[in-house]
Protein backbone atom coordinates (compact mmCIF):
# COMPACT_ATOMS: atom_id res chain seq x y z
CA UNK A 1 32.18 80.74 65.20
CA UNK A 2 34.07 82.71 67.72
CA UNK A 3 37.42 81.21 66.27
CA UNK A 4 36.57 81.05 62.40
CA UNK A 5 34.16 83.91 62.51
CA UNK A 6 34.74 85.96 65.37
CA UNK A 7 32.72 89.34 63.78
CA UNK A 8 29.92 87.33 63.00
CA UNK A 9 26.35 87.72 64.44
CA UNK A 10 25.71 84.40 66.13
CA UNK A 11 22.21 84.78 65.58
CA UNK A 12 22.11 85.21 61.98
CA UNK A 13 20.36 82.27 60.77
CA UNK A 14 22.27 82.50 57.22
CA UNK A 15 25.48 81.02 58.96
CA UNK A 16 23.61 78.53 60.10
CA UNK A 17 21.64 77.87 56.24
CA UNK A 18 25.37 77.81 54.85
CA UNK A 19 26.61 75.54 57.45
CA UNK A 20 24.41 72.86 56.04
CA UNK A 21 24.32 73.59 52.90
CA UNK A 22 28.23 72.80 52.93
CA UNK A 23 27.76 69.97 55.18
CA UNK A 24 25.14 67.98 52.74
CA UNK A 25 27.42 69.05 49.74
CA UNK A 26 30.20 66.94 51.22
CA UNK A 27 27.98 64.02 51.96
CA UNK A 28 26.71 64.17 48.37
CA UNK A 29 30.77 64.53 47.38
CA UNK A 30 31.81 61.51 50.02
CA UNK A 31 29.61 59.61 48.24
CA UNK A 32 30.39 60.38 44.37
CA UNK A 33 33.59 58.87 45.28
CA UNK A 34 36.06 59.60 42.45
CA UNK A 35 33.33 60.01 40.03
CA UNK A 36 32.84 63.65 40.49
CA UNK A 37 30.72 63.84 37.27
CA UNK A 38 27.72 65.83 37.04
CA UNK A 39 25.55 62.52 36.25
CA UNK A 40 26.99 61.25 39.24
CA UNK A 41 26.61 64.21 41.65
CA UNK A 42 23.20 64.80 40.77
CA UNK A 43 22.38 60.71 40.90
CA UNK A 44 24.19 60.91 44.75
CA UNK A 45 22.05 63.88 45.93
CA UNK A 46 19.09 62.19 44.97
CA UNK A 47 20.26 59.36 47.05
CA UNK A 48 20.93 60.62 50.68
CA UNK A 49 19.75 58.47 52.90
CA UNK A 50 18.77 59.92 56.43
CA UNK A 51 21.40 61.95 56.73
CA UNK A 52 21.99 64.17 60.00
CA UNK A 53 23.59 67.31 59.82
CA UNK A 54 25.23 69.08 63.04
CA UNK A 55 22.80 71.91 62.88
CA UNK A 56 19.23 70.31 62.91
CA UNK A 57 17.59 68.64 65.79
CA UNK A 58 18.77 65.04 66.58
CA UNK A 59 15.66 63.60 64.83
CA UNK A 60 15.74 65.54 61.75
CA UNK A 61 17.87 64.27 58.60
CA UNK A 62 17.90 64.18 54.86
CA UNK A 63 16.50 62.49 52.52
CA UNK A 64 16.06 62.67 49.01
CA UNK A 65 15.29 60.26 45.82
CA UNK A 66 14.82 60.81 42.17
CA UNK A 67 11.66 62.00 42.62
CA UNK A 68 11.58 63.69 45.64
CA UNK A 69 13.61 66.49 46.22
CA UNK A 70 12.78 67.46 48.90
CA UNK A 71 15.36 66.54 51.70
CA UNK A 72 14.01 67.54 54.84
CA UNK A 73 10.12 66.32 55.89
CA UNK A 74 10.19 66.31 59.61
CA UNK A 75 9.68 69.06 62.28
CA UNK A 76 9.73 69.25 65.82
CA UNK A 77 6.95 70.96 67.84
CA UNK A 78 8.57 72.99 70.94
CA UNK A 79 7.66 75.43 73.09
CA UNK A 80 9.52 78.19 74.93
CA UNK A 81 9.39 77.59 78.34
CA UNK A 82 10.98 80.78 79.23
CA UNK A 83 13.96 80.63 79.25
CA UNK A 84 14.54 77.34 76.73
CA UNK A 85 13.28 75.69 73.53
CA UNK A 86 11.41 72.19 75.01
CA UNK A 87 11.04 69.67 72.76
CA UNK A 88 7.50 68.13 72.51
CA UNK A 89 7.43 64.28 71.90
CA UNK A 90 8.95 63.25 69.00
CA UNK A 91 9.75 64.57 65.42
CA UNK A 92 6.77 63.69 62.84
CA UNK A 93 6.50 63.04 59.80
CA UNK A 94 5.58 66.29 57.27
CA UNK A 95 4.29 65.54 53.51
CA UNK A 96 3.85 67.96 51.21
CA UNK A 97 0.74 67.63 48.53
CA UNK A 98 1.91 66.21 44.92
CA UNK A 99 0.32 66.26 41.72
C-alpha cells in the first residue's frame, strides 16, 4: 500500500474487501480461459475450488458451486492477547440454514 497507495488509511477494511474482490475475479478470469462469455464466467465462479486469497487467514478459501454461492464458510476463532491476534485451533467449518 505504501507504494501503490501511499495516502491510504491502512486500516480501512474496504482496501482490503477490494483486494479480494479483484483477486477472486482473476481466478474466475484464469479459469474462463479464452471463453470470456458471460455463460462461461458465471459457470467458472460457480466452480472455485478452495481457493486462497492473500488477504484471509491461511485456512480460509473459496468455494462456490451452482448452488451455493456462498464462497467463504470457514472462520477462525482468535483472541487478542494484548498485543496480537492468536489463533485458536483450527478453522471450522460454518453452514448457513437453507430452505
Amino acid at each position: 500500500m505504501a507504494k501503490y497507495m501511499p495516502g491510504e488509511d491502512k486500516n480501512n477494511f474496504y482496501v482490503v474487501y477490494g483486494y479480494s474482490a479483484a483477486q477472486a475475479l482473476v481466478e474466475v478470469l484464469k479459469q474462463c480461459k479464452d471463453d470470456l462469455t458471460r455463460a462461461n464466467v458465471m459457470r467458472q465462479a460457480e466452480a472455485l475450488n478452495q481457493v486462497h486469497l492473500d488477504m484471509l487467514l491461511p485456512d480460509i478459501t473459496l468455494s462456490t458451486s451452482p448452488s451455493d454461492h456462498y464462497p467463504i464458510e470457514q472462520m477462525q476463532l482468535q483472541k487478542f492477547d494484548g498485543q496480537n491476534w492468536v489463533r485458536l485451533g483450527p478453522a471450522i467449518e460454518g453452514s448457513l440454514v437453507k430452505n
